[in-house]
N, C-alpha and C. Protein backbone atom coordinates (compact mmCIF):
# COMPACT_ATOMS: atom_id res chain seq x y z
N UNK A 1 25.32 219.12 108.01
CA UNK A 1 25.93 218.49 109.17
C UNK A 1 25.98 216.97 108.93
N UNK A 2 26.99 216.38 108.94
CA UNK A 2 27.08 214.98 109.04
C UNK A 2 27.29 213.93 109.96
N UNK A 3 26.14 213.14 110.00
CA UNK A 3 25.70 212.28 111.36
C UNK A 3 26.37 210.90 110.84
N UNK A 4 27.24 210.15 111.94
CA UNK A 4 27.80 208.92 111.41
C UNK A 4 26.60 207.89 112.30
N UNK A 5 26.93 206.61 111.87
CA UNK A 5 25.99 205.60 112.57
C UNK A 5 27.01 204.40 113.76
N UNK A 6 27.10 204.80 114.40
CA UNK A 6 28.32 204.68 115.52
C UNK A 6 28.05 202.59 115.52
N UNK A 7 26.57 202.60 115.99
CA UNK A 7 26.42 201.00 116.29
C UNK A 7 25.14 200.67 115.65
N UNK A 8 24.90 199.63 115.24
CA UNK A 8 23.73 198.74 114.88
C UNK A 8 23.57 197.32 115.69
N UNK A 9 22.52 197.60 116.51
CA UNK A 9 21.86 196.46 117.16
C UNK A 9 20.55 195.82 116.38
N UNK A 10 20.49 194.61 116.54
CA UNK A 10 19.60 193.79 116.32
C UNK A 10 19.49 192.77 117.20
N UNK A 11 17.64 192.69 117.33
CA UNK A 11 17.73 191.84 118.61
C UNK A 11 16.83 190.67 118.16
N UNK A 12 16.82 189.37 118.16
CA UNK A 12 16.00 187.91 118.10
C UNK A 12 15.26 187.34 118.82
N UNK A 13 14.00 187.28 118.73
CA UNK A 13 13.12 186.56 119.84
C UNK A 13 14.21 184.72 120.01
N UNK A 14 13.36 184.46 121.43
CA UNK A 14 14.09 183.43 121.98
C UNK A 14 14.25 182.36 121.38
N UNK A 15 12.92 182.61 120.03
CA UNK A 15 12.64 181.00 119.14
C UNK A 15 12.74 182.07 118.16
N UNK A 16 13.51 181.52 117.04
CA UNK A 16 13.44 182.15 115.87
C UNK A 16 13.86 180.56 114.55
N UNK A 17 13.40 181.20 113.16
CA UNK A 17 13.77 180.13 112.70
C UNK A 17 15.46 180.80 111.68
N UNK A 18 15.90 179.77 110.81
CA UNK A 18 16.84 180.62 109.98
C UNK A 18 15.93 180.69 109.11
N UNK A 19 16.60 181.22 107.99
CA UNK A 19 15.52 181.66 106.65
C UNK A 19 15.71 180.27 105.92
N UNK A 20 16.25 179.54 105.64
CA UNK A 20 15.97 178.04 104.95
C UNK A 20 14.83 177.59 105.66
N UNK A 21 15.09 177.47 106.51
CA UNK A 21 13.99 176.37 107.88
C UNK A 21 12.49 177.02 107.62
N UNK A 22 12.30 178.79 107.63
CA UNK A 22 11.40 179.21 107.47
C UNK A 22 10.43 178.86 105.73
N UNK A 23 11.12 179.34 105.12
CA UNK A 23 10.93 178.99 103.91
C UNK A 23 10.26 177.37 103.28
N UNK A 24 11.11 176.31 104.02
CA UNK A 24 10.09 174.76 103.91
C UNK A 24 9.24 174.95 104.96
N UNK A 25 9.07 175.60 105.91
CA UNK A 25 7.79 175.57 106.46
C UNK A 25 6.35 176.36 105.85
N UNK A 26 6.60 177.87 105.05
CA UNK A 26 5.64 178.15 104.95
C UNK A 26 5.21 177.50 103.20
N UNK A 27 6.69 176.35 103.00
CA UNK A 27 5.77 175.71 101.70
C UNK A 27 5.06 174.82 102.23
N UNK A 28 5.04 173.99 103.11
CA UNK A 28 4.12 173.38 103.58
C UNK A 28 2.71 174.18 103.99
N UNK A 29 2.75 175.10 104.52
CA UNK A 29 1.34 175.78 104.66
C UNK A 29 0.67 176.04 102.90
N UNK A 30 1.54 176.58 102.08
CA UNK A 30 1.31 176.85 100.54
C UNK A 30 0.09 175.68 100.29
N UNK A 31 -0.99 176.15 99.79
CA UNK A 31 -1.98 175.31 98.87
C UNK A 31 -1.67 174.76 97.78
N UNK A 32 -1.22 175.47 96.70
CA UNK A 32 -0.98 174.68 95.47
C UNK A 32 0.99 174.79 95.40
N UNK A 33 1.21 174.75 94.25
CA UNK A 33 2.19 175.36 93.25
C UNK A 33 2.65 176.38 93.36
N UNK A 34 1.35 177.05 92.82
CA UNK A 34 2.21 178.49 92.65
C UNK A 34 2.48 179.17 93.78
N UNK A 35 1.64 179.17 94.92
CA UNK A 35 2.00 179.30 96.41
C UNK A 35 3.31 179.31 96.49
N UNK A 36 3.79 177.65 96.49
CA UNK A 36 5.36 177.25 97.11
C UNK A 36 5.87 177.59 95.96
N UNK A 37 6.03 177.73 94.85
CA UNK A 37 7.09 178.92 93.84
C UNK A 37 7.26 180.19 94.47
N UNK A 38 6.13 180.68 94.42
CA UNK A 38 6.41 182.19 95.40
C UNK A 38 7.27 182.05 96.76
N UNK A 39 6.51 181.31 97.51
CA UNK A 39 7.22 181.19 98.15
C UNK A 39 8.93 181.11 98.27
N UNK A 40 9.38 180.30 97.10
CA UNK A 40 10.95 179.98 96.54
C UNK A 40 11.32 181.32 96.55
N UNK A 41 10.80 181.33 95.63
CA UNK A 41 11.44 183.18 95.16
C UNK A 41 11.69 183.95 95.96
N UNK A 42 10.39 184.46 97.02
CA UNK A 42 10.72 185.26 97.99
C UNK A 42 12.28 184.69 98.98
């Protein structure tokens, strides 16, 4: 039997960040280097 996917909702808390914005923030939390590399990458 084949089920189609009619709608996709997604919903955002009221504060959200974009993913750039997020990303220099948790390099600032990062301790060293390799932290904020990982961080990059991800």
């Amino acid at each position: 039997m084949t089920a189609w996917i009619h709608r996709i909702d997604t919903l955002l808390p009221d504060f959200s960040f974009a993913q750039e914005e997020a990303m220099v923030k948790m390099q600032e939390w990062a301790r060293d280097d390799r932290e904020r590399r990982l961080v990059r990458a991800v």
